[in-house]
Protein backbone atom coordinates (compact mmCIF):
# COMPACT_ATOMS: atom_id res chain seq x y z
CA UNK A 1 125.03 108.65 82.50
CA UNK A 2 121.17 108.30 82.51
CA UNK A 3 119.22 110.73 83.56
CA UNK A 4 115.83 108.50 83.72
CA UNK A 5 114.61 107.26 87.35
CA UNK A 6 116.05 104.18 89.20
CA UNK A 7 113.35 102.25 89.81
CA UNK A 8 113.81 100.33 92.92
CA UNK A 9 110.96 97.73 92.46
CA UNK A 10 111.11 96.55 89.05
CA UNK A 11 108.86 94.30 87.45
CA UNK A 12 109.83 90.43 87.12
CA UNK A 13 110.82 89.23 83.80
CA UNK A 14 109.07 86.73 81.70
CA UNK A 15 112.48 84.30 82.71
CA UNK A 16 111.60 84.97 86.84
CA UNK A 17 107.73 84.43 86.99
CA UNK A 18 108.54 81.22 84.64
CA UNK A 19 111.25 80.10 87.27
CA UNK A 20 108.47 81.33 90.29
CA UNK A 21 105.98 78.87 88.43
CA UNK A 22 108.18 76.11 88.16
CA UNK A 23 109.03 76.30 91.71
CA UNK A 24 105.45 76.55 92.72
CA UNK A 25 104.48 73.55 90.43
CA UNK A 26 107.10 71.33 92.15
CA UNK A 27 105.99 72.13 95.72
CA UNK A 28 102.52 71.45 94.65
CA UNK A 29 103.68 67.98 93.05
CA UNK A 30 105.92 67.25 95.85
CA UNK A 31 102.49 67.79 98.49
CA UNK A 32 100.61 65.65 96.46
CA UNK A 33 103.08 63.02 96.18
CA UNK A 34 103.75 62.96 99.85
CA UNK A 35 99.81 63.00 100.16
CA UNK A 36 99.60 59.38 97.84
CA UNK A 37 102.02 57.88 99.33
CA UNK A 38 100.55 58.35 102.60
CA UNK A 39 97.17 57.24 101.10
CA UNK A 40 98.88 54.12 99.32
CA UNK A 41 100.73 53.33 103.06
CA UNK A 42 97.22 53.76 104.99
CA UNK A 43 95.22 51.65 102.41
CA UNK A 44 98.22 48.92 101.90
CA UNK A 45 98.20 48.43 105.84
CA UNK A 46 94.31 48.30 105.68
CA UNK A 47 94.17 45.52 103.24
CA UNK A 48 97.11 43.68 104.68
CA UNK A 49 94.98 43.68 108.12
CA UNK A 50 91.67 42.66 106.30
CA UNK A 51 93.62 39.67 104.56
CA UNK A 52 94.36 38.02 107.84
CA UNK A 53 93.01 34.65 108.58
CA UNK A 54 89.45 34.89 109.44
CA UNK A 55 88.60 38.16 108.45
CA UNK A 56 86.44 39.52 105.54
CA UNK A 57 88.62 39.79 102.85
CA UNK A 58 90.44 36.52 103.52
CA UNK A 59 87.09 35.11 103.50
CA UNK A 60 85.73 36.77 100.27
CA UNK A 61 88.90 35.51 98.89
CA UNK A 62 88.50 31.72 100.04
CA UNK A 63 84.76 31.95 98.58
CA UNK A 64 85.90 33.12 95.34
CA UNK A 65 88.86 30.61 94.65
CA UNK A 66 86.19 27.78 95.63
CA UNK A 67 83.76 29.03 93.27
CA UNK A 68 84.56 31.39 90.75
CA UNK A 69 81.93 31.43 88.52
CA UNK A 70 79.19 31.52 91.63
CA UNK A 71 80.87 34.73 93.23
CA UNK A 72 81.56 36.16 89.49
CA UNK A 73 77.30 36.35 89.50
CA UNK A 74 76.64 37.39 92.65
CA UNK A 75 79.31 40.45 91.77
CA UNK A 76 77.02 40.95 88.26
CA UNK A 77 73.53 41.03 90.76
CA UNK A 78 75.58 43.58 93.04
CA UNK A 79 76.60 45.83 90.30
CA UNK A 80 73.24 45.83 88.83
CA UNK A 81 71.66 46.27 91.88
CA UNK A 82 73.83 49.84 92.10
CA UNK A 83 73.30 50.43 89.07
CA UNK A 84 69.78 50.79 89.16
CA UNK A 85 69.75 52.66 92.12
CA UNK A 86 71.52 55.58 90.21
């Protein structure tokens, strides 16, 4: 028989607060994959509407498969323009 204390709250062991991390980790993965794929849904249905017939990204996309190289400069100008602004 012991005749030391019973400690009613002991400490966690190095085993527990490594099993408490893990769980917190893969909540915290779990939210942010539930966050993306919300994010990928939204933007997928964004570009899906913007690709119908007649409006601007169906457009952009007609202007670049008639001329390539002509929208492939006026992307360069863009990008320098931004750049320089920076």
């Amino acid at each position: 028989m012991s005749t030391e204390p019973f400690d009613e709250n002991p400490q966690p062991g190095v085993t527990q607060r490594a099993i408490d991390t893990a769980t917190d980790i893969s909540r915290t993965v779990g939210d942010v994959t539930g966050a993306l794929r919300v994010a990928v849904d939204r933007l997928s249905a964004t570009i899906e509407e913007a690709s119908r017939p007649g409006k601007a990204l169906s457009t952009v996309s007609t202007i670049t498969r008639q001329a390539p190289l002509a929208s492939l400069f006026v992307a360069f100008l863009v990008g320098i323009a931004v750049a320089r602004r920076r």
